[in-house]
C-alpha atoms as a PDB file:
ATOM      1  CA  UNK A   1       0.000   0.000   0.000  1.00  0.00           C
ATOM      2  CA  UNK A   2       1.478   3.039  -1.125  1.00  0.00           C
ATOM      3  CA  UNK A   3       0.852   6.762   0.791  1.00  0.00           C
ATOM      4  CA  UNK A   4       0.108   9.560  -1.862  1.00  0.00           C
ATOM      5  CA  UNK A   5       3.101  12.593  -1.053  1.00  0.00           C
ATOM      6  CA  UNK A   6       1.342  15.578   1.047  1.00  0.00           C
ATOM      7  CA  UNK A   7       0.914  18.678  -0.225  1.00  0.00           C
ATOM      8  CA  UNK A   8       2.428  21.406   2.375  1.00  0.00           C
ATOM      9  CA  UNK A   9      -0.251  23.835   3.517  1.00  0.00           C
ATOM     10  CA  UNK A  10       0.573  27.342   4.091  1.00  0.00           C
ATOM     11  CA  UNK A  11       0.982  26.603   7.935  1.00  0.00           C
ATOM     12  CA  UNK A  12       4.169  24.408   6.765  1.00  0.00           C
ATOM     13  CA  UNK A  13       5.693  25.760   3.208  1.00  0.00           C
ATOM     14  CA  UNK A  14       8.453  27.503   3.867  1.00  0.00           C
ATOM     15  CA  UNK A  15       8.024  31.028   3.592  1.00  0.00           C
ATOM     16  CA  UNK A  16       9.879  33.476   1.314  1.00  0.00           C
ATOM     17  CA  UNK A  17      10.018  36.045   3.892  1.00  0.00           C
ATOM     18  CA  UNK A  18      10.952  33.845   6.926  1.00  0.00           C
ATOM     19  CA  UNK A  19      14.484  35.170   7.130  1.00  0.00           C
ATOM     20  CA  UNK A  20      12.964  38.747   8.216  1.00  0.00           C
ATOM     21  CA  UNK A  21      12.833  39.529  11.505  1.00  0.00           C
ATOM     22  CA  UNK A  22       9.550  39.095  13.468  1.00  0.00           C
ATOM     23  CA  UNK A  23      10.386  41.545  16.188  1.00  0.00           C
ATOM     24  CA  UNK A  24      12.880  44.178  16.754  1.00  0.00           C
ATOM     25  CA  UNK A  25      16.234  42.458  17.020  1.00  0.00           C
ATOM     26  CA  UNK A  26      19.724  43.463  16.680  1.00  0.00           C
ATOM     27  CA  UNK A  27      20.087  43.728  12.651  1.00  0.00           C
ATOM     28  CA  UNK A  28      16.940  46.163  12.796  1.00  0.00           C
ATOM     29  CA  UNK A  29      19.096  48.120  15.617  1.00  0.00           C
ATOM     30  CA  UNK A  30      22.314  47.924  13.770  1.00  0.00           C
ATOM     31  CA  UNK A  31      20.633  49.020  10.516  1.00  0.00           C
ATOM     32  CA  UNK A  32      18.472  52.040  12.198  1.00  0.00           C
ATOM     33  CA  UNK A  33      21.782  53.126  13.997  1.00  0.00           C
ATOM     34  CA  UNK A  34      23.428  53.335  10.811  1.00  0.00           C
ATOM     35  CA  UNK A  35      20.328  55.398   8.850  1.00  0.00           C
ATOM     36  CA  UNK A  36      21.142  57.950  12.203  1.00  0.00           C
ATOM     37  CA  UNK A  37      24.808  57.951  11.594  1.00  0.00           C
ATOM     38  CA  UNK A  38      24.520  58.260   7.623  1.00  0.00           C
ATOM     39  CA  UNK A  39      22.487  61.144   7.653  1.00  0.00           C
ATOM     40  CA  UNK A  40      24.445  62.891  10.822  1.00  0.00           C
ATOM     41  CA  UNK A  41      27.601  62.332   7.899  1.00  0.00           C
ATOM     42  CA  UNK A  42      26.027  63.575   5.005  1.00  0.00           C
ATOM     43  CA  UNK A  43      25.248  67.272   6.749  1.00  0.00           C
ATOM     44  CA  UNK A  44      28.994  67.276   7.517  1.00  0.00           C
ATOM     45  CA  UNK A  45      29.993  66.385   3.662  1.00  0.00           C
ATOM     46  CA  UNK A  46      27.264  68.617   2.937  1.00  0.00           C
ATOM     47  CA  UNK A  47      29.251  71.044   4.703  1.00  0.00           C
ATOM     48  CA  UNK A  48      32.675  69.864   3.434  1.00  0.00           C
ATOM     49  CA  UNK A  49      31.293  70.747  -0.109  1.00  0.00           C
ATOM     50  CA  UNK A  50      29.915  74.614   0.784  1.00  0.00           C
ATOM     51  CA  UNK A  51      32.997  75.262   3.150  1.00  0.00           C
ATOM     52  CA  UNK A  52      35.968  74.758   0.499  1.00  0.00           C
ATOM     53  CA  UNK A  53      33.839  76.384  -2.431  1.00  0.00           C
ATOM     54  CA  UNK A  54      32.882  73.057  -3.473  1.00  0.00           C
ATOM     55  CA  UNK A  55      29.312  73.502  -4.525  1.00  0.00           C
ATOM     56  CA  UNK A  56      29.367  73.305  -8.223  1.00  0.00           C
ATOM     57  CA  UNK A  57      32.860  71.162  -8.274  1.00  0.00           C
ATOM     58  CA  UNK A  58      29.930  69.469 -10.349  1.00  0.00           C
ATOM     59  CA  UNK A  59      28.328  71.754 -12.594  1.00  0.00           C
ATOM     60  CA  UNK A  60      25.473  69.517 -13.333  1.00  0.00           C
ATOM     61  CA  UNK A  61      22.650  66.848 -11.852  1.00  0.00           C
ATOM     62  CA  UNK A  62      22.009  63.966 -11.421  1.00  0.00           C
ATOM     63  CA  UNK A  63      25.519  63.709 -13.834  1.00  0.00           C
ATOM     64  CA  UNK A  64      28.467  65.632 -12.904  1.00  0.00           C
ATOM     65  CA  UNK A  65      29.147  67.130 -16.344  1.00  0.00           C
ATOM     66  CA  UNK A  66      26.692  66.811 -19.037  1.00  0.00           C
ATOM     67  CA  UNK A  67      28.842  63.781 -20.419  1.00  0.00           C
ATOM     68  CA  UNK A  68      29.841  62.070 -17.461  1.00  0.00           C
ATOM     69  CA  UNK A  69      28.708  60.830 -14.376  1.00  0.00           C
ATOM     70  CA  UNK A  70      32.224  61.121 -12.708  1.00  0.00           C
ATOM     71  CA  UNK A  71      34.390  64.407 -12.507  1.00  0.00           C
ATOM     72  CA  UNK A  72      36.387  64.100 -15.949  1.00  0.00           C
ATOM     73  CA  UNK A  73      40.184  64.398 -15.862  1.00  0.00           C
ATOM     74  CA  UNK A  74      39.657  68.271 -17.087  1.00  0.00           C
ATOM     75  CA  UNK A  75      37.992  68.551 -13.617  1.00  0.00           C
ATOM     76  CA  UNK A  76      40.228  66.828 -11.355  1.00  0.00           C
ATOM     77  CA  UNK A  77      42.923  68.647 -12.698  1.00  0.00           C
ATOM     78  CA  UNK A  78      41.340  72.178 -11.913  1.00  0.00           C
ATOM     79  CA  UNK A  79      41.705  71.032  -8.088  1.00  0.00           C
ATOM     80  CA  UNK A  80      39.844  68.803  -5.793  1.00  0.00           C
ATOM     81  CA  UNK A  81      36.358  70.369  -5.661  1.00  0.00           C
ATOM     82  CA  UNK A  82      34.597  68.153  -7.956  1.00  0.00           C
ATOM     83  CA  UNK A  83      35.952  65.326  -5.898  1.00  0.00           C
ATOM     84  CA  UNK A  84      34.764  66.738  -2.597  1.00  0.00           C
ATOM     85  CA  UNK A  85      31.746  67.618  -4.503  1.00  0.00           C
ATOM     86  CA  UNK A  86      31.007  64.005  -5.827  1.00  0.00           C
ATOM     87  CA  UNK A  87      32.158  62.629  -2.431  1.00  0.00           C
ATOM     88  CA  UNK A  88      28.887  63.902  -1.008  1.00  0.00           C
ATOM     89  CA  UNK A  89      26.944  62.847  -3.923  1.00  0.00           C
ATOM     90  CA  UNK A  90      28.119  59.477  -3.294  1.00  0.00           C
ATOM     91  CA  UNK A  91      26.523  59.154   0.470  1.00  0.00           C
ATOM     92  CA  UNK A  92      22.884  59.684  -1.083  1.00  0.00           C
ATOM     93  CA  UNK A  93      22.907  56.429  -2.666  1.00  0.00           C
ATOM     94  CA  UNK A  94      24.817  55.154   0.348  1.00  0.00           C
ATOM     95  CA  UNK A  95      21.353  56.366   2.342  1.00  0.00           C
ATOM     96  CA  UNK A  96      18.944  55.102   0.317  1.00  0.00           C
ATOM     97  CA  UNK A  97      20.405  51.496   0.145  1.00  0.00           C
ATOM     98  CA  UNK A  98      20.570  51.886   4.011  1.00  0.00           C
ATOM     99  CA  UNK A  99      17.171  53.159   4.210  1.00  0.00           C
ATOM    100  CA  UNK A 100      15.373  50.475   1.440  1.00  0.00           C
ATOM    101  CA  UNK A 101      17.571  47.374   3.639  1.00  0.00           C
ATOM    102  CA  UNK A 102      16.202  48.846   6.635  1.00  0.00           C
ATOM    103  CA  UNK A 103      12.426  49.050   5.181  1.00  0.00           C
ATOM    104  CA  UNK A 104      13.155  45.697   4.174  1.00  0.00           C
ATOM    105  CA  UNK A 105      14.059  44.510   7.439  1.00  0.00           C
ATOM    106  CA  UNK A 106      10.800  45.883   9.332  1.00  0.00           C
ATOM    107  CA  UNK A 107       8.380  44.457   6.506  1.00  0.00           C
ATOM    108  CA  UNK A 108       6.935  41.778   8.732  1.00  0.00           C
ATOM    109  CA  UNK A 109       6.731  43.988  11.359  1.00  0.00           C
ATOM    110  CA  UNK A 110       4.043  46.105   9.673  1.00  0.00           C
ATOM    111  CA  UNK A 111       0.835  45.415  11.320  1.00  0.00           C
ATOM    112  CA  UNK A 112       2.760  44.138  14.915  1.00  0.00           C
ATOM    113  CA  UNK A 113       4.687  47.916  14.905  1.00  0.00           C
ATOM    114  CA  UNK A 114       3.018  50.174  12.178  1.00  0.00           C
ATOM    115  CA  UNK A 115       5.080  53.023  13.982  1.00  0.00           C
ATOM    116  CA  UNK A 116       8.054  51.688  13.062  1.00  0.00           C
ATOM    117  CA  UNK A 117       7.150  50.660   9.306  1.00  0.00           C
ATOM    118  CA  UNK A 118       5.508  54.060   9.114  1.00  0.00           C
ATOM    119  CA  UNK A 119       8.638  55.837  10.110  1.00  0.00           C
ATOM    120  CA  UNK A 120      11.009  53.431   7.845  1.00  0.00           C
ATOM    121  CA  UNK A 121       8.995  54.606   5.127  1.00  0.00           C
ATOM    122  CA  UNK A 122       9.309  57.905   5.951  1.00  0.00           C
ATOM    123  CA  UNK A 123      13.377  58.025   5.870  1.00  0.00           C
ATOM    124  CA  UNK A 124      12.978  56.211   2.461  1.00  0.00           C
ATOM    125  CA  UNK A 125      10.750  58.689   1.314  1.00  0.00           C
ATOM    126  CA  UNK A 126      12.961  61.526   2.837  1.00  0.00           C
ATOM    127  CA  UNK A 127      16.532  60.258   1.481  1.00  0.00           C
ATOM    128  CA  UNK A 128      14.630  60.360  -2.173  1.00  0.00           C
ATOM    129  CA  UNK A 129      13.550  63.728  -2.046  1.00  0.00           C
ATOM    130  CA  UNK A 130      16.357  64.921  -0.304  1.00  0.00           C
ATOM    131  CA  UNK A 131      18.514  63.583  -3.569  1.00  0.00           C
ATOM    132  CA  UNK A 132      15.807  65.808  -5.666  1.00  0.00           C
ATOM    133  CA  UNK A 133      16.714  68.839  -3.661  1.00  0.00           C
ATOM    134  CA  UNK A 134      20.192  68.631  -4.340  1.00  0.00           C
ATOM    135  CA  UNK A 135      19.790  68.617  -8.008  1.00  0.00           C
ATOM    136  CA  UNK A 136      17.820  71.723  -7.712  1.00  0.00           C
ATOM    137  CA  UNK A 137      20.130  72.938  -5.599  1.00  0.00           C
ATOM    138  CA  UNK A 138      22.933  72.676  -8.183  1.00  0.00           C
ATOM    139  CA  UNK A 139      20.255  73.607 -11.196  1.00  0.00           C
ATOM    140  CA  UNK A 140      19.507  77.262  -9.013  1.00  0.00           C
ATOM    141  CA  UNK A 141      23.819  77.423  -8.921  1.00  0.00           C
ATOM    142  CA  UNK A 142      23.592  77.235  -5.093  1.00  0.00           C
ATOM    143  CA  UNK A 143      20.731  79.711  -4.368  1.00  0.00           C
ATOM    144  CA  UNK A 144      20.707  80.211  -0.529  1.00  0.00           C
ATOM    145  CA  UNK A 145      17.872  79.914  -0.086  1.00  0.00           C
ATOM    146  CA  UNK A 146      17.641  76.242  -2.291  1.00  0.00           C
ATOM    147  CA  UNK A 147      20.558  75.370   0.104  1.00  0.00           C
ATOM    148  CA  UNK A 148      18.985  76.596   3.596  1.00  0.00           C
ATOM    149  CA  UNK A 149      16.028  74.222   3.183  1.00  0.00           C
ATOM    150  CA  UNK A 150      18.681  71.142   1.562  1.00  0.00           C
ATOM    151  CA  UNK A 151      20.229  71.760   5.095  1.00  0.00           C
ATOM    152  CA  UNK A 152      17.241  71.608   7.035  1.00  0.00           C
ATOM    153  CA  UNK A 153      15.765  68.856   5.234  1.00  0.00           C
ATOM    154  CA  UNK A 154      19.178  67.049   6.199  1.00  0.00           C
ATOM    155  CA  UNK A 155      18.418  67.683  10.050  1.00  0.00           C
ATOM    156  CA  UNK A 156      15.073  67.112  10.249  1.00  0.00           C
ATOM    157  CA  UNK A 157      16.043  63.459   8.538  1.00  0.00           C
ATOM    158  CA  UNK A 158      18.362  63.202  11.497  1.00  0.00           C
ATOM    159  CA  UNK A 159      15.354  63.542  13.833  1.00  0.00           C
ATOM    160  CA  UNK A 160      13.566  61.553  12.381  1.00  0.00           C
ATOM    161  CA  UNK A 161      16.241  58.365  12.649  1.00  0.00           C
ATOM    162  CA  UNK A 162      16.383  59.491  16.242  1.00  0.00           C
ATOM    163  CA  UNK A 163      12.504  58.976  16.446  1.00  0.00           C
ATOM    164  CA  UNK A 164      12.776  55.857  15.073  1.00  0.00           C
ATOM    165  CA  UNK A 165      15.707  55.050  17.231  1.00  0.00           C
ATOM    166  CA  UNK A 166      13.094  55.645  20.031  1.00  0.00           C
ATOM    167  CA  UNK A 167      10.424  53.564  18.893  1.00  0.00           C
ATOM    168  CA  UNK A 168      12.683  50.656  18.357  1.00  0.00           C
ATOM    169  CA  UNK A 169      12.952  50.472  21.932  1.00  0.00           C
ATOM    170  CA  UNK A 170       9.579  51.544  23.515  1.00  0.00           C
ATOM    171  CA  UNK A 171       6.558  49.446  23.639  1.00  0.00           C
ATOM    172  CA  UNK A 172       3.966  49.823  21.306  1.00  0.00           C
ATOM    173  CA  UNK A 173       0.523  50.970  22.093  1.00  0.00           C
ATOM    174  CA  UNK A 174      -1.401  54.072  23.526  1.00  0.00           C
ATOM    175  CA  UNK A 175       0.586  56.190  25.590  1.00  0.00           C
ATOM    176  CA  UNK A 176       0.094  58.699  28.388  1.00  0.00           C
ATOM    177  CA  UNK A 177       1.874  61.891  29.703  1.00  0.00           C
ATOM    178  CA  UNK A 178       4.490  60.897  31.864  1.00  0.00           C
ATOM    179  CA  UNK A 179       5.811  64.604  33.330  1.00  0.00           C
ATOM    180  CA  UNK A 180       3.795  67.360  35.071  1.00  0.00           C
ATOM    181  CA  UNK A 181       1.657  69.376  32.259  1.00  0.00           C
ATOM    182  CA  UNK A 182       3.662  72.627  32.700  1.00  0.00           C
ATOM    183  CA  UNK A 183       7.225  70.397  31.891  1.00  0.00           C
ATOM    184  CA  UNK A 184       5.634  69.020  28.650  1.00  0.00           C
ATOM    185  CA  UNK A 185       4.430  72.657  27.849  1.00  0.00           C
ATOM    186  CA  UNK A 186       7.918  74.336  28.386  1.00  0.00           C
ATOM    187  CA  UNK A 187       9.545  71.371  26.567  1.00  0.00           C
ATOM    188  CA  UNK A 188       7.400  72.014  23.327  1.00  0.00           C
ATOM    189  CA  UNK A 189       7.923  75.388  23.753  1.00  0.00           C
ATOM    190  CA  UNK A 190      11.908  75.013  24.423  1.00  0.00           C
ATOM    191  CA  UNK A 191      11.233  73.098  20.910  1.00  0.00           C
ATOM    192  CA  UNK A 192       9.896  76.142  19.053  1.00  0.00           C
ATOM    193  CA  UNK A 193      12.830  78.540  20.721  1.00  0.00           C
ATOM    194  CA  UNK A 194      15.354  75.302  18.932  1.00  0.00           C
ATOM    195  CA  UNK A 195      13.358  75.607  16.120  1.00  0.00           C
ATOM    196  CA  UNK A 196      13.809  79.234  15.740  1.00  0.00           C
ATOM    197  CA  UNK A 197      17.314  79.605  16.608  1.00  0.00           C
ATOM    198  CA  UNK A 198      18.150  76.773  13.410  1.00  0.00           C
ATOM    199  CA  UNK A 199      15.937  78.652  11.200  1.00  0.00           C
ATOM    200  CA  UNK A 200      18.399  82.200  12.061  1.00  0.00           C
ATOM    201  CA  UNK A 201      21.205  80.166  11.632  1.00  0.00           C
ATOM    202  CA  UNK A 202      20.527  79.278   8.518  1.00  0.00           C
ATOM    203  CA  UNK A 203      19.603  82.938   7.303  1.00  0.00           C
ATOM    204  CA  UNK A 204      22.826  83.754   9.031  1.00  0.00           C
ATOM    205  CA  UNK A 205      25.125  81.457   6.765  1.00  0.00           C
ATOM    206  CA  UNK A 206      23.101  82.168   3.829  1.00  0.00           C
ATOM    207  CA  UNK A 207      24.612  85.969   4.343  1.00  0.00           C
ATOM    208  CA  UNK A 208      27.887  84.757   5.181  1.00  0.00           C
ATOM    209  CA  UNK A 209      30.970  84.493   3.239  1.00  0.00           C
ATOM    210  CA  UNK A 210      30.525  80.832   2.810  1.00  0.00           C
ATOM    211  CA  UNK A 211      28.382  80.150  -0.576  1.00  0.00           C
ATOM    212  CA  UNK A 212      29.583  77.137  -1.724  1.00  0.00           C
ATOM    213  CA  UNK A 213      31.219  78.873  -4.828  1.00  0.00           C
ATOM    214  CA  UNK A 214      32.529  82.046  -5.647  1.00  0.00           C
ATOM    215  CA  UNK A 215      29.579  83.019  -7.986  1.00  0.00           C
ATOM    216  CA  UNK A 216      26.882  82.063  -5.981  1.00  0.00           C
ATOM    217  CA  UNK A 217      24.722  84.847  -4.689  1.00  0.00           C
ATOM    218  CA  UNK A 218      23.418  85.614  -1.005  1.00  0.00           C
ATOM    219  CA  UNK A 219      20.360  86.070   0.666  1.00  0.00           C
ATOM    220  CA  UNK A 220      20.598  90.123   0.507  1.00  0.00           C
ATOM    221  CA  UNK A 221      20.509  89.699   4.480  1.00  0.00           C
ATOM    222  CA  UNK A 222      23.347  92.005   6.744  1.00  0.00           C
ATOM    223  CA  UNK A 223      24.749  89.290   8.417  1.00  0.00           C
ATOM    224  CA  UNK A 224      26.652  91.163  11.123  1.00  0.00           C
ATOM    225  CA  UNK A 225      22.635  91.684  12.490  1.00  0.00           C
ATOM    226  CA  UNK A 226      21.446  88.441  11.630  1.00  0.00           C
ATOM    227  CA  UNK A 227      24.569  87.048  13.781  1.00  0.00           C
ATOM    228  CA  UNK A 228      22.929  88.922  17.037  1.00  0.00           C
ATOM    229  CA  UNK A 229      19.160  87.534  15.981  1.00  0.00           C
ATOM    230  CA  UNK A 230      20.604  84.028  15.725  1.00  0.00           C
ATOM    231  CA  UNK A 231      22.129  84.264  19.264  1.00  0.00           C
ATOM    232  CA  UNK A 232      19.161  85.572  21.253  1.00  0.00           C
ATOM    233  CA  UNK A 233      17.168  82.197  20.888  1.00  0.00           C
ATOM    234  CA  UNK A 234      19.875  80.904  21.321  1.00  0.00           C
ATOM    235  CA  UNK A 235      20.812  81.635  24.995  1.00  0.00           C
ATOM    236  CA  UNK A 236      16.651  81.570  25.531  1.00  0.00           C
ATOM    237  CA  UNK A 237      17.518  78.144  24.697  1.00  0.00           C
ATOM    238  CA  UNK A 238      20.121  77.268  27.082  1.00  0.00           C
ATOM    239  CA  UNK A 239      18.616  78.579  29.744  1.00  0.00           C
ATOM    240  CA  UNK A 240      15.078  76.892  29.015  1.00  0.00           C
ATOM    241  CA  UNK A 241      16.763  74.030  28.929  1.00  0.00           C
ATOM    242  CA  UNK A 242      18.801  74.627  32.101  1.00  0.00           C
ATOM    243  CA  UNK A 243      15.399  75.017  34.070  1.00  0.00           C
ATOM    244  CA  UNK A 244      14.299  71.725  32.494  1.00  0.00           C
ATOM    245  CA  UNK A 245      17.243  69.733  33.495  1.00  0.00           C
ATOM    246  CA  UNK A 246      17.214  70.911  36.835  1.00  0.00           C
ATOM    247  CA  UNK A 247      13.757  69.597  37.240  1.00  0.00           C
ATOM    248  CA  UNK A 248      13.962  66.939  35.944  1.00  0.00           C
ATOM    249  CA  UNK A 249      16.413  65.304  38.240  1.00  0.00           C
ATOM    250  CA  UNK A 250      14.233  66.987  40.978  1.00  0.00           C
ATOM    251  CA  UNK A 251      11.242  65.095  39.978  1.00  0.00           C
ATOM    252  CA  UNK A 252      13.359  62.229  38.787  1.00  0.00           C
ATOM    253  CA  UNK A 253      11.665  62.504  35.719  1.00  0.00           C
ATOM    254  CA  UNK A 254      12.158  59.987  32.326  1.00  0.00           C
ATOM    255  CA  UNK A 255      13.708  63.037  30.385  1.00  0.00           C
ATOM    256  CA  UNK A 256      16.632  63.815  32.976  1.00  0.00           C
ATOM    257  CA  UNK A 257      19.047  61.741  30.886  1.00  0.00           C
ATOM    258  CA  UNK A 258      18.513  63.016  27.577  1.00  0.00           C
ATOM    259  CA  UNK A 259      17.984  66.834  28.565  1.00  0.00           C
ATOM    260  CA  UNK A 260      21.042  66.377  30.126  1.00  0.00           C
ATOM    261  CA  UNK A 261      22.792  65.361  26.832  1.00  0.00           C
ATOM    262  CA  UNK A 262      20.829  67.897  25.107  1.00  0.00           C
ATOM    263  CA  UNK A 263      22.163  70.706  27.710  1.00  0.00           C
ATOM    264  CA  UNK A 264      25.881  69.618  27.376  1.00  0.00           C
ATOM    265  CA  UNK A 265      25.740  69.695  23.641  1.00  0.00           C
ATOM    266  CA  UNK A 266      23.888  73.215  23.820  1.00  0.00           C
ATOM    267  CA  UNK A 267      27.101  74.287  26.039  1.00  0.00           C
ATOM    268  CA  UNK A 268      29.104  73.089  23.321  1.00  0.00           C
ATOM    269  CA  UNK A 269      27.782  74.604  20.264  1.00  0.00           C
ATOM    270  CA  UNK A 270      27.260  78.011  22.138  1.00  0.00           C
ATOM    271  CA  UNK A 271      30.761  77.780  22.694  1.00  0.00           C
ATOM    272  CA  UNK A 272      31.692  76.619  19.244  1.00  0.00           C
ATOM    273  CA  UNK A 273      29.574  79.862  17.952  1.00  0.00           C
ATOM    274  CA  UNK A 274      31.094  82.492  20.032  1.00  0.00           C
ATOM    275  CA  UNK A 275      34.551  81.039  18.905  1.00  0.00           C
ATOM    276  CA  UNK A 276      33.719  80.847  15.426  1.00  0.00           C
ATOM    277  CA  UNK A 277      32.070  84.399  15.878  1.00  0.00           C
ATOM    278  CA  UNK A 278      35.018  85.986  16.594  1.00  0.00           C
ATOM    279  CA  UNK A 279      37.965  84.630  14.559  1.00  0.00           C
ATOM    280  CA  UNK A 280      36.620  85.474  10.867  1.00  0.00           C
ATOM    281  CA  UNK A 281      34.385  82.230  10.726  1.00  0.00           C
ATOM    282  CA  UNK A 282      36.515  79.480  10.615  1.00  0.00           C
ATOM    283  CA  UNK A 283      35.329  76.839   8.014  1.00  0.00           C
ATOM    284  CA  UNK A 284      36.277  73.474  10.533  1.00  0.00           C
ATOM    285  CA  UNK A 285      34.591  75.515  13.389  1.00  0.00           C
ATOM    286  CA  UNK A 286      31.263  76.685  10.959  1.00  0.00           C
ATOM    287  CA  UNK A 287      31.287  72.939   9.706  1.00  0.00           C
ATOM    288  CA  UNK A 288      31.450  71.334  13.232  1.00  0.00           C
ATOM    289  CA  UNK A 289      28.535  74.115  14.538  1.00  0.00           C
ATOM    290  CA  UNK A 290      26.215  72.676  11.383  1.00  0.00           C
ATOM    291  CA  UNK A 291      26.706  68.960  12.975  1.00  0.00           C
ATOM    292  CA  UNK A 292      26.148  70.359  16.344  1.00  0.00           C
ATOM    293  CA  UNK A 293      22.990  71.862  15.443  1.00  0.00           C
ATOM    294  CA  UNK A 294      21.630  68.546  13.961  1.00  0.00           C
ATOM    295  CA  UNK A 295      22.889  66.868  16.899  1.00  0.00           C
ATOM    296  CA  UNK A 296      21.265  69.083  19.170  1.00  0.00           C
ATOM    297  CA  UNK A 297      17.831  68.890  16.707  1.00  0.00           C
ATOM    298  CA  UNK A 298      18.014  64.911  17.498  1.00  0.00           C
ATOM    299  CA  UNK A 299      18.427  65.239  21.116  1.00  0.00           C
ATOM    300  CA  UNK A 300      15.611  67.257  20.845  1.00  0.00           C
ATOM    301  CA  UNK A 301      13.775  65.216  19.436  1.00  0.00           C
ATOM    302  CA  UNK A 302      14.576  62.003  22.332  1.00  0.00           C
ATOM    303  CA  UNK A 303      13.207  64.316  24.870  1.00  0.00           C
ATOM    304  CA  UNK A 304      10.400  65.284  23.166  1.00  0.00           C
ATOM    305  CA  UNK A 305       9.149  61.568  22.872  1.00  0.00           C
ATOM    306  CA  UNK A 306      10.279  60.724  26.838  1.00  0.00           C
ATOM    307  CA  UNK A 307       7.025  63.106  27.632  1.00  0.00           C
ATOM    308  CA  UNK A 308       4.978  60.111  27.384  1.00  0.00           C
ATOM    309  CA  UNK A 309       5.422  56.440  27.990  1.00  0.00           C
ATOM    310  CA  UNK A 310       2.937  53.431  27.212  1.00  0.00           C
ATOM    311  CA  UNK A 311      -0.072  53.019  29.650  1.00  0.00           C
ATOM    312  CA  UNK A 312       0.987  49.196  30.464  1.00  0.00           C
ATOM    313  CA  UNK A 313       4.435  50.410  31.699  1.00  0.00           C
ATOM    314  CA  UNK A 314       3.081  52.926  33.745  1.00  0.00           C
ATOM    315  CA  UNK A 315       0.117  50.928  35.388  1.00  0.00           C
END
């Protein structure tokens, strides 16, 4: 008597997508980590590219010369700027592989944590546009304006892998307030004042000396003003985010870690300002204040979502 061969269901066929993770684990960690840490390095070879006059090493997009998608020989040999300006071409298909692998990685994850799908999504969708704004920034020949919002879509892309970073390790489901209403008031308003100070430095650059390339225009803005405007929200900054600190370890409250960090690198970048300020604008110093200031957005950002926590951990 012979048995006739079973058919596997789909309970027992292998699946294609078994391999993917079913829960946050480490290679969803490692990958997020690195979508942080790319875009964190793409504002500083953004930076690289406007400090050294850089900006139009490549004259055009998405190729570098109308012929070529590398710098040509003719190129290199007029100095390094269409290296240093291809260099930070280079990291945007760097990010998007990093941001499609880590999409990939959360796929089964998308009804189970739809916050963290949702958000993988939205760095994929943020690295591609980001590209597009680039091109346009070299097709307007480094309009300041084109290049304030390229650098401010760069930092808010840094938030929002610090967001994600977040959600990776918090437990899904409704949350609650977890700090006194007036502390989550003066933290969203601490927020705006960050907010506002970015948004002045940014006008302030875009007056500066540093325009990526010696024919690119400015804003029409007297920066010597705009340098005073940029600092006042600044310092209303700091010390909003002294008085937060301080109670926060009073209250022992979830945030105390991170608005620590966020104070210490606030101390920093003042500091990096005021010495940048006064010695003629430095281009390491201006480069390592445009990190700070997306380092300082993310921070932000991780005390921003400690105001609430899940109800389940709380009850």
């Amino acid at each position: 008597m012979t048995t006739a061969p079973t058919t596997p269901t789909a309970s027992t066929a292998p699946s294609r997508a078994a391999w993917l993770p079913d829960r946050i684990d480490g290679r969803i960690t490692v990958v997020a980590w690195l979508n942080f840490i790319g875009n964190v390095l793409i504002i500083a070879t953004g930076g690289a590219v406007r400090l050294t006059g850089s900006g139009l090493g490549c004259p055009t997009w998405p190729l570098c010369t109308p012929d070529s998608l590398v710098p040509t020989p003719a190129l290199v040999d007029d100095g390094i700027h269409s290296l240093i300006e291809f260099g930070n071409r280079l990291m945007s298909p760097l990010l998007g592989i990093l941001a499609l692998v880590l999409l990939v990685l959360v796929w089964r994850l998308r009804r189970t944590r739809r916050d963290v799908f949702v958000l993988a999504w939205v760095v994929m969708g943020g690295v591609l546009a980001q590209a597009v704004v680039g091109g346009i920034t070299v097709w307007t020949g480094l309009n300041p304006f084109i290049v304030g919002f390229h650098y401010v879509a760069s930092l808010t892309l840094v938030c929002v892998t610090a967001a994600l970073l977040v959600r990776l390790h918090t437990a899904p489901g409704p949350r609650e307030r977890a700090v006194p209403a007036w502390y989550a008031i003066t933290t969203h308003v601490t927020t705006l004042v960050l907010a506002l100070t970015i948004a002045f430095g940014v006008l302030t650059t875009g007056a500066g000396p540093h325009s990526g390339d010696a024919t690119a225009g400015r804003n029409g803005f007297d920066a010597t003003i705009l340098e005073h405007v940029h600092a006042w929200p600044g310092y209303a900054l700091l010390v909003l985010t002294l008085v937060l600190t301080v109670a926060a370890w009073l209250r022992r409250l979830p945030t105390r870690r991170w608005i620590t960090a966020l104070l210490i690198v606030e101390f920093v970048q003042i500091a990096v300002g005021l010495y940048q300020a006064r010695n003629g604008l430095p281009e390491l110093a201006v480069g390592v204040h445009m990190v700070l200031a997306a380092l300082t957005a993310a921070a932000m950002t991780v005390v921003v979502m400690r105001l609430t926590a899940p109800r389940t951990a709380r009850s």
